[in-house]
PDB file of N, CA and C in Angstrom:
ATOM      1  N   UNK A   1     102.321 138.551  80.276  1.00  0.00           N
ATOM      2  CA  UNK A   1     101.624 137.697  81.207  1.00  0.00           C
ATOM      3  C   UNK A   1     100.138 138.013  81.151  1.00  0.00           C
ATOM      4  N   UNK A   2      99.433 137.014  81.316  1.00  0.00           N
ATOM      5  CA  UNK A   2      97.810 137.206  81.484  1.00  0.00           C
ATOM      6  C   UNK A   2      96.979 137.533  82.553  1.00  0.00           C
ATOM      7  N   UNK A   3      96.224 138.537  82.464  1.00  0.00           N
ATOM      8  CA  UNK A   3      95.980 139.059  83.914  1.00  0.00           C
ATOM      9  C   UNK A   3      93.947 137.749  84.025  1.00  0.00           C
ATOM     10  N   UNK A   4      94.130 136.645  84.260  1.00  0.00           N
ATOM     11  CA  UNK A   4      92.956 135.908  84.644  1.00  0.00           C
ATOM     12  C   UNK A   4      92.135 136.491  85.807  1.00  0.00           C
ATOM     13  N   UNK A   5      91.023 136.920  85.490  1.00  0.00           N
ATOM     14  CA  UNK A   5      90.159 137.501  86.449  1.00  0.00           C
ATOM     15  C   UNK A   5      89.670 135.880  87.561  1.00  0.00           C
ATOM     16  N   UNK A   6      89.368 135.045  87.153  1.00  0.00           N
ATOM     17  CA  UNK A   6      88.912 133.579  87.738  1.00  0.00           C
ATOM     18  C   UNK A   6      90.129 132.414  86.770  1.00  0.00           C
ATOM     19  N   UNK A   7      90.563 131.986  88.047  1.00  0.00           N
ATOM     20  CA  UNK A   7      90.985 130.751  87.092  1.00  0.00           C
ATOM     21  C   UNK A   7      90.574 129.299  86.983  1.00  0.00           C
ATOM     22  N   UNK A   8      91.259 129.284  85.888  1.00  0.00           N
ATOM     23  CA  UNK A   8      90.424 128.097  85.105  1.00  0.00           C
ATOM     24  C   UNK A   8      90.683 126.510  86.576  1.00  0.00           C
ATOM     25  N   UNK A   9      89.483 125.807  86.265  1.00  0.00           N
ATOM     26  CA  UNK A   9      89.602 124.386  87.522  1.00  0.00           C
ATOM     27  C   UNK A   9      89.470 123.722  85.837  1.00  0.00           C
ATOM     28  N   UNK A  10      89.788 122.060  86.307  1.00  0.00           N
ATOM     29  CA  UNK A  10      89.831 121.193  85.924  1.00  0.00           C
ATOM     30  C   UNK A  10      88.473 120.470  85.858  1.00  0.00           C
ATOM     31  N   UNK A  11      88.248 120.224  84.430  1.00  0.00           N
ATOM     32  CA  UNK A  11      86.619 119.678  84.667  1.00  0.00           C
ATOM     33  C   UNK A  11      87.232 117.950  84.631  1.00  0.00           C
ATOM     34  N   UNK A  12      87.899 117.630  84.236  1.00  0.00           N
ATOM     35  CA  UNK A  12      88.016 115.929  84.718  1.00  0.00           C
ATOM     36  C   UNK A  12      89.352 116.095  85.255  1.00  0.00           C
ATOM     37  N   UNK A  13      90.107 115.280  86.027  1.00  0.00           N
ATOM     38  CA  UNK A  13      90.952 114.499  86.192  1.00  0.00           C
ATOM     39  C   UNK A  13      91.655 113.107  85.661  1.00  0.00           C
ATOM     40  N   UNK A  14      92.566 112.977  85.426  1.00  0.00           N
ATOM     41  CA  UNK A  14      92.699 111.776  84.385  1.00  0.00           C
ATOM     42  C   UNK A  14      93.651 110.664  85.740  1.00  0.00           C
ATOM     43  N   UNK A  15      93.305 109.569  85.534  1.00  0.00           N
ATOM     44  CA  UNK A  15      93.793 108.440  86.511  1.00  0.00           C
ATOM     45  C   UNK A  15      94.329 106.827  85.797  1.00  0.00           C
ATOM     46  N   UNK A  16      95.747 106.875  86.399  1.00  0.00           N
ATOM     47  CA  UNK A  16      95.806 105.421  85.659  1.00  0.00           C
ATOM     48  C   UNK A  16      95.411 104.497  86.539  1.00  0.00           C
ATOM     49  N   UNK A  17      94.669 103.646  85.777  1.00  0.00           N
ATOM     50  CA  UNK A  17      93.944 102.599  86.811  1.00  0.00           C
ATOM     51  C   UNK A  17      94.660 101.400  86.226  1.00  0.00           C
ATOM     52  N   UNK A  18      94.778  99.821  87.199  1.00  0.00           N
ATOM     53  CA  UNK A  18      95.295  99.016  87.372  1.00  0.00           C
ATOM     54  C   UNK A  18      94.733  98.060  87.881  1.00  0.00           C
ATOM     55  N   UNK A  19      94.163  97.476  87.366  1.00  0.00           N
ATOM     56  CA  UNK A  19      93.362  96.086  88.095  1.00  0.00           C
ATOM     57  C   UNK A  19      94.310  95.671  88.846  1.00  0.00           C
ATOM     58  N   UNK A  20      93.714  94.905  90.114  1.00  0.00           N
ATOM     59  CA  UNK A  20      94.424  93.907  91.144  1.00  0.00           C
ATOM     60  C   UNK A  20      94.099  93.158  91.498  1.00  0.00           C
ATOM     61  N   UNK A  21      94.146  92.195  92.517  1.00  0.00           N
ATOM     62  CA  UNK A  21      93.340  90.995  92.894  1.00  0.00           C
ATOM     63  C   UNK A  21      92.499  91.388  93.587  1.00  0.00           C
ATOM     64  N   UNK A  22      91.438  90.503  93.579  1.00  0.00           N
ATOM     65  CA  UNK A  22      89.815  90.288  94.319  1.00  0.00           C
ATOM     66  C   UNK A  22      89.340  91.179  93.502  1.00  0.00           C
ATOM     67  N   UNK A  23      89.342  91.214  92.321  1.00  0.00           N
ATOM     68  CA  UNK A  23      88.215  92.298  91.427  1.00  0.00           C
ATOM     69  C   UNK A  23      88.424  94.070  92.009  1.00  0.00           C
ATOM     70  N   UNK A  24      89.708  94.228  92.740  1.00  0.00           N
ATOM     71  CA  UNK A  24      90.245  95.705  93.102  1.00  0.00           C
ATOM     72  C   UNK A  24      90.637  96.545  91.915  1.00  0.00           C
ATOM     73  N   UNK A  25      90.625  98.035  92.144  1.00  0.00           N
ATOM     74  CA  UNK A  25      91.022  98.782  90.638  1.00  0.00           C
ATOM     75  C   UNK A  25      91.853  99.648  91.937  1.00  0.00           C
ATOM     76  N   UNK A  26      93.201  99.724  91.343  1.00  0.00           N
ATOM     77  CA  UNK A  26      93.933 100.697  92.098  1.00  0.00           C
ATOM     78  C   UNK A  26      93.822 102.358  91.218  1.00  0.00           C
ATOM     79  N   UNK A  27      93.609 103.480  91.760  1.00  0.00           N
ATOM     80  CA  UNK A  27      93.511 104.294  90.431  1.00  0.00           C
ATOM     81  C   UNK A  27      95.121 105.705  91.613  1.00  0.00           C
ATOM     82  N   UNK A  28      95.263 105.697  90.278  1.00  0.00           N
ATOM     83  CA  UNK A  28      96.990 106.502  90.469  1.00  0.00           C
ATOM     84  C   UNK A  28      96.791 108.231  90.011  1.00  0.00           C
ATOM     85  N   UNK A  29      96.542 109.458  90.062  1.00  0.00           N
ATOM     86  CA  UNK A  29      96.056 110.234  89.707  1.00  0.00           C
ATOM     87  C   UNK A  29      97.248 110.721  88.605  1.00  0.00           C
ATOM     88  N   UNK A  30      97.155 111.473  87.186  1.00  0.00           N
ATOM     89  CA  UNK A  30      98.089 111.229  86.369  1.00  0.00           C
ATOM     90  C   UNK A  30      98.309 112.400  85.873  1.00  0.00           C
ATOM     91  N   UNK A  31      97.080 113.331  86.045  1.00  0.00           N
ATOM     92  CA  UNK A  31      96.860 114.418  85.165  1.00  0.00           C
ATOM     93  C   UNK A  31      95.446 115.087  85.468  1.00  0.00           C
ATOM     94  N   UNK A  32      94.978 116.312  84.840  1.00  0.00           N
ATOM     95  CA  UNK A  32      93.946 117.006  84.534  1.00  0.00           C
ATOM     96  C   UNK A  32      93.582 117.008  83.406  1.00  0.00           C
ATOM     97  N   UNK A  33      91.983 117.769  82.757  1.00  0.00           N
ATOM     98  CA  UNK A  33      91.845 118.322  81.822  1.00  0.00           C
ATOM     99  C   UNK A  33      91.069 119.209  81.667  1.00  0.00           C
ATOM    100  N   UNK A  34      91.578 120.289  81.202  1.00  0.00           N
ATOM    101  CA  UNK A  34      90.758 122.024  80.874  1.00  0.00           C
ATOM    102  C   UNK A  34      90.055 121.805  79.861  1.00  0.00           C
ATOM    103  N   UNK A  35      88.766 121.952  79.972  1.00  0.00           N
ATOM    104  CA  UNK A  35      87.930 122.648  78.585  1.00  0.00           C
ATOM    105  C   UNK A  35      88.268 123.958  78.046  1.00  0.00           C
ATOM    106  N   UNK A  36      88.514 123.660  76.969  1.00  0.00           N
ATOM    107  CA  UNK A  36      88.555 124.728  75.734  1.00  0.00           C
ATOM    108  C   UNK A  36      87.569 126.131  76.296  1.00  0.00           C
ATOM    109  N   UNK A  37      88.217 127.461  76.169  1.00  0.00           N
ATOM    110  CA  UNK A  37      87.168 128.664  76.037  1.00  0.00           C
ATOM    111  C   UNK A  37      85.972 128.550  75.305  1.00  0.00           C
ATOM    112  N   UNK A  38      86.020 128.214  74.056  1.00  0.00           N
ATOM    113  CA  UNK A  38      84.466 127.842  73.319  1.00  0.00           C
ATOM    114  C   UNK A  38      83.997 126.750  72.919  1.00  0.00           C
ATOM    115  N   UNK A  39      84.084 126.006  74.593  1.00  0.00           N
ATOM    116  CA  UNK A  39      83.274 124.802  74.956  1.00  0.00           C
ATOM    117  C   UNK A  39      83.245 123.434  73.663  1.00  0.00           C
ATOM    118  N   UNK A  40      84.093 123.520  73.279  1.00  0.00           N
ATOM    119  CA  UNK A  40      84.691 122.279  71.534  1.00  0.00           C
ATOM    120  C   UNK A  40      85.689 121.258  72.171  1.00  0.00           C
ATOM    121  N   UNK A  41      85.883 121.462  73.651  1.00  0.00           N
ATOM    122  CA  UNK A  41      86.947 120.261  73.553  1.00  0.00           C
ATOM    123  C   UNK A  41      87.598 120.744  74.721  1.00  0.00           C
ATOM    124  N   UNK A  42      88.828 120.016  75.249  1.00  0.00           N
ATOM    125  CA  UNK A  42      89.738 119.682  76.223  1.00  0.00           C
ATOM    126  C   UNK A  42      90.790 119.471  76.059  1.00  0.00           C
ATOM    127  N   UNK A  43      91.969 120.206  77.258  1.00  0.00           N
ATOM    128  CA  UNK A  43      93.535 119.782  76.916  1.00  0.00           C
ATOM    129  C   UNK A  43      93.468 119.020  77.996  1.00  0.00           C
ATOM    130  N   UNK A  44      94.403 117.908  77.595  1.00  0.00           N
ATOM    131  CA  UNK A  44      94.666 117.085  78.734  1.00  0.00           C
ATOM    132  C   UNK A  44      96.166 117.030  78.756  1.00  0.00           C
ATOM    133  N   UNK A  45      96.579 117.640  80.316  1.00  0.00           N
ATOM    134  CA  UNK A  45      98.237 117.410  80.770  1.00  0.00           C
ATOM    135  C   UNK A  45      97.930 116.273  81.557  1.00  0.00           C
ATOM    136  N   UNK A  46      99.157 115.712  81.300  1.00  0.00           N
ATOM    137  CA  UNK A  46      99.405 114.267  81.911  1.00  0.00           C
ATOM    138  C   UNK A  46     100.796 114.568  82.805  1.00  0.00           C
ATOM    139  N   UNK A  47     101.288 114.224  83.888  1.00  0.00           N
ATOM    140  CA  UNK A  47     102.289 113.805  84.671  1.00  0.00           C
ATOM    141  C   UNK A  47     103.205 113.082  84.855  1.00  0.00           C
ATOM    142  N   UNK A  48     102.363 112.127  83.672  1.00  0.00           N
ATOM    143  CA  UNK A  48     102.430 110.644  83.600  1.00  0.00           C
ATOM    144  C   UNK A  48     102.222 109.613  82.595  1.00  0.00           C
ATOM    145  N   UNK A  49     102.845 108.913  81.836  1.00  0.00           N
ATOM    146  CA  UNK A  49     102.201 108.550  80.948  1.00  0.00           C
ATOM    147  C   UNK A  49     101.982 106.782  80.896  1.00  0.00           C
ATOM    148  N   UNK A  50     101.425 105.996  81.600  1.00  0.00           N
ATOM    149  CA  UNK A  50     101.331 104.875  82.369  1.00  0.00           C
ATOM    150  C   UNK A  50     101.311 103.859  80.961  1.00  0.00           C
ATOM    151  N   UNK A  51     102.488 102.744  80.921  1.00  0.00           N
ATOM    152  CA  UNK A  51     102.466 101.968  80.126  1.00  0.00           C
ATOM    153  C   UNK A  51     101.638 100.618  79.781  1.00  0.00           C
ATOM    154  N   UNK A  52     101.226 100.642  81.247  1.00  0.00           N
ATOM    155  CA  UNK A  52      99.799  99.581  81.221  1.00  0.00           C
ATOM    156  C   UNK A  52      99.121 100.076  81.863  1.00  0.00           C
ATOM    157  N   UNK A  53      97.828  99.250  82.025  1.00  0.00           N
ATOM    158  CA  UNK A  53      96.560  99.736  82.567  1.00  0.00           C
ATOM    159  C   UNK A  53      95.764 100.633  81.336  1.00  0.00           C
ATOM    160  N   UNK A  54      94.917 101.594  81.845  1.00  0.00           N
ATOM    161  CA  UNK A  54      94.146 102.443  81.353  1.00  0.00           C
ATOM    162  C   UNK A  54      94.433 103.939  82.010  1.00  0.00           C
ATOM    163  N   UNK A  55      93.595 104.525  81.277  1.00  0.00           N
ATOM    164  CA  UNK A  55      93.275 106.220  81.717  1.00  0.00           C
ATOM    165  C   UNK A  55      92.198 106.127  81.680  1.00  0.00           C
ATOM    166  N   UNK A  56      91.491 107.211  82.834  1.00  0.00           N
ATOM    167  CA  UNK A  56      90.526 106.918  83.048  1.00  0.00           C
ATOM    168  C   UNK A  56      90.181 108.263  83.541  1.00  0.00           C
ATOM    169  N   UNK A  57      89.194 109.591  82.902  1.00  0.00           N
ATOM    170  CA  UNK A  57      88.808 110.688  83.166  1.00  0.00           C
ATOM    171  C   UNK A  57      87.806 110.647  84.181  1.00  0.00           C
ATOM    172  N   UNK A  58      87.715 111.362  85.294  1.00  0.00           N
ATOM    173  CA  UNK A  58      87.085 111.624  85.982  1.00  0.00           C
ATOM    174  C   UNK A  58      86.538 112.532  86.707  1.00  0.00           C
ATOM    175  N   UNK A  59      85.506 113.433  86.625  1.00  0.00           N
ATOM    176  CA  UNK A  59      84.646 114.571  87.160  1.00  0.00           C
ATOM    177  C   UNK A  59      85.311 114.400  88.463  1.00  0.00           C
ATOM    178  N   UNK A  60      86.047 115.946  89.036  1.00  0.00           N
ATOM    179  CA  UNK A  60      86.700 115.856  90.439  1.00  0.00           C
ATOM    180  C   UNK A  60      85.648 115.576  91.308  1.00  0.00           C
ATOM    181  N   UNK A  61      84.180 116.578  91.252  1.00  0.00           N
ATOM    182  CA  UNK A  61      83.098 116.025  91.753  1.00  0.00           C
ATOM    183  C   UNK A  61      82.619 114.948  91.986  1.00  0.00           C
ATOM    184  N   UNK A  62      82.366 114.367  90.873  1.00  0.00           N
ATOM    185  CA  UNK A  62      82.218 112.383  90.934  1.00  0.00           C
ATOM    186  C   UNK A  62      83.082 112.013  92.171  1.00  0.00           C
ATOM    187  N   UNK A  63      84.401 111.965  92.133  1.00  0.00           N
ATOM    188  CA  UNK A  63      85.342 111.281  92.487  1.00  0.00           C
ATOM    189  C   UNK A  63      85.273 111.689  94.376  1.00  0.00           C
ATOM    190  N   UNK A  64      84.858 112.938  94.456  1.00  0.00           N
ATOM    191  CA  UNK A  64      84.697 113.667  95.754  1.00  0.00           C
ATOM    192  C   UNK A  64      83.598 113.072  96.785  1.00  0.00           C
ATOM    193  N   UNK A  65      82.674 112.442  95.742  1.00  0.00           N
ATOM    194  CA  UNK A  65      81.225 111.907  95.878  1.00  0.00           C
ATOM    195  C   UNK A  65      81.630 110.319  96.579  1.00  0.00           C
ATOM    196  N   UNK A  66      81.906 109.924  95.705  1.00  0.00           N
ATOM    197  CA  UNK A  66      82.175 108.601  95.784  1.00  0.00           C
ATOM    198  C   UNK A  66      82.906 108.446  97.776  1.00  0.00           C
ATOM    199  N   UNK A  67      84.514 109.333  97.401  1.00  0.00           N
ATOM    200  CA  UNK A  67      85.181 108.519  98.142  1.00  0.00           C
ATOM    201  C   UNK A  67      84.223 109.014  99.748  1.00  0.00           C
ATOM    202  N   UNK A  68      83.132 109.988  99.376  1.00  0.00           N
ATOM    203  CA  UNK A  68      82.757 110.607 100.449  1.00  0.00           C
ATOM    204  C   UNK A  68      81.470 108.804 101.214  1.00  0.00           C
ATOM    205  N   UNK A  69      80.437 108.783 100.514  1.00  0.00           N
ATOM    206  CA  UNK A  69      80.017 107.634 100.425  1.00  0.00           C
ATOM    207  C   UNK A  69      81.088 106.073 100.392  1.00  0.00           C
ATOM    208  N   UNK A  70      81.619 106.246 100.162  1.00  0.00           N
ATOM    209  CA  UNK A  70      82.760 104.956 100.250  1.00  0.00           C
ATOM    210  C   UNK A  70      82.049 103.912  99.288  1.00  0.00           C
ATOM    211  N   UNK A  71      82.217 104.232  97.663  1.00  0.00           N
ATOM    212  CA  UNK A  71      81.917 103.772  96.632  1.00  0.00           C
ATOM    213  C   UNK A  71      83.440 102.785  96.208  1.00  0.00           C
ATOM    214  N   UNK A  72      84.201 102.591  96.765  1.00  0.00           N
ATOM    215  CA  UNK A  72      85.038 102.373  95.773  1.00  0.00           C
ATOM    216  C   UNK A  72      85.173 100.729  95.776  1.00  0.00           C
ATOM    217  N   UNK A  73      84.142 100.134  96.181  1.00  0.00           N
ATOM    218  CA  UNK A  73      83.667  98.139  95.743  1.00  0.00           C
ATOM    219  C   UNK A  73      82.969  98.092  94.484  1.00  0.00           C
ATOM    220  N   UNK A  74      82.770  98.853  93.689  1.00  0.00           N
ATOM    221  CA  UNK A  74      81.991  98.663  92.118  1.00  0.00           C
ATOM    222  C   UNK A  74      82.374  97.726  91.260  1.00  0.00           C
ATOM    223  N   UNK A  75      81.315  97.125  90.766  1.00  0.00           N
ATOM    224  CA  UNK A  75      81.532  96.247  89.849  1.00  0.00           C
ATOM    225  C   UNK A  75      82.763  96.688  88.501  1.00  0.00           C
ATOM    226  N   UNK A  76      83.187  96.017  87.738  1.00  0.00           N
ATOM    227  CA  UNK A  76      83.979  96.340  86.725  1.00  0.00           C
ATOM    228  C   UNK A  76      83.210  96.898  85.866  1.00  0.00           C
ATOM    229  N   UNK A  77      82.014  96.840  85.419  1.00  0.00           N
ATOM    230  CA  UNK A  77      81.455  97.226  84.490  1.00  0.00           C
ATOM    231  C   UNK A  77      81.081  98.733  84.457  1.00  0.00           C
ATOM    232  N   UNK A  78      80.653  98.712  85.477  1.00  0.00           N
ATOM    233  CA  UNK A  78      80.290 100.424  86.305  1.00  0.00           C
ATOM    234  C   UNK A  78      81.412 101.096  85.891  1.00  0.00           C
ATOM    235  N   UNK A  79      82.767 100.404  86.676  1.00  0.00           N
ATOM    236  CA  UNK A  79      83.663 101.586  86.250  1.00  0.00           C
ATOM    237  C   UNK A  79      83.897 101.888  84.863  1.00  0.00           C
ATOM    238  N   UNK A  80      83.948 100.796  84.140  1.00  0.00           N
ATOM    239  CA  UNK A  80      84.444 100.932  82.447  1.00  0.00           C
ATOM    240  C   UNK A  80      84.038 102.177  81.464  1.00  0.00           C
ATOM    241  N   UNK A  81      82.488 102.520  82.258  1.00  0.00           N
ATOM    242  CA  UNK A  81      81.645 103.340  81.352  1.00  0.00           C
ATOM    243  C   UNK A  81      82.471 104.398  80.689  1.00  0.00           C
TER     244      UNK A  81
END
């Protein structure tokens, strides 16, 4: 077993999102993803593996931001980035 002095957080979150009516995006939370020890990349576990829609990574921060401000009327384009 590994003795972790700090453990590792999740630098994105992964979300299946789902368009709906009136230009709504429902987003479903699906998974995480860890950056690599020498900063080259990311594992991503999934929960979930959503047959339509999208995935959609997201900084837990971002997402903390947003729902704090009450961001979640954005245009489609915004979100796509």
């Amino acid at each position: 077993m590994t003795d972790r002095k700090e453990k590792s957080r999740p630098s994105f979150e992964a979300f299946h999102v789902k368009d709906g009516p009136e230009d709504k995006s429902y987003f479903n939370r699906i998974g995480t993803a860890f950056p690599h020890k020498d900063g080259q990349g990311h594992t991503i576990t999934l929960d979930a593996v959503p047959v339509d829609g999208r995935i959609v990574l997201r900084s837990p921060k971002e997402r903390l931001e947003e729902t704090k401000r009450g961001d979640q009327k954005r245009n489609r384009s915004e979100r796509d980035r």
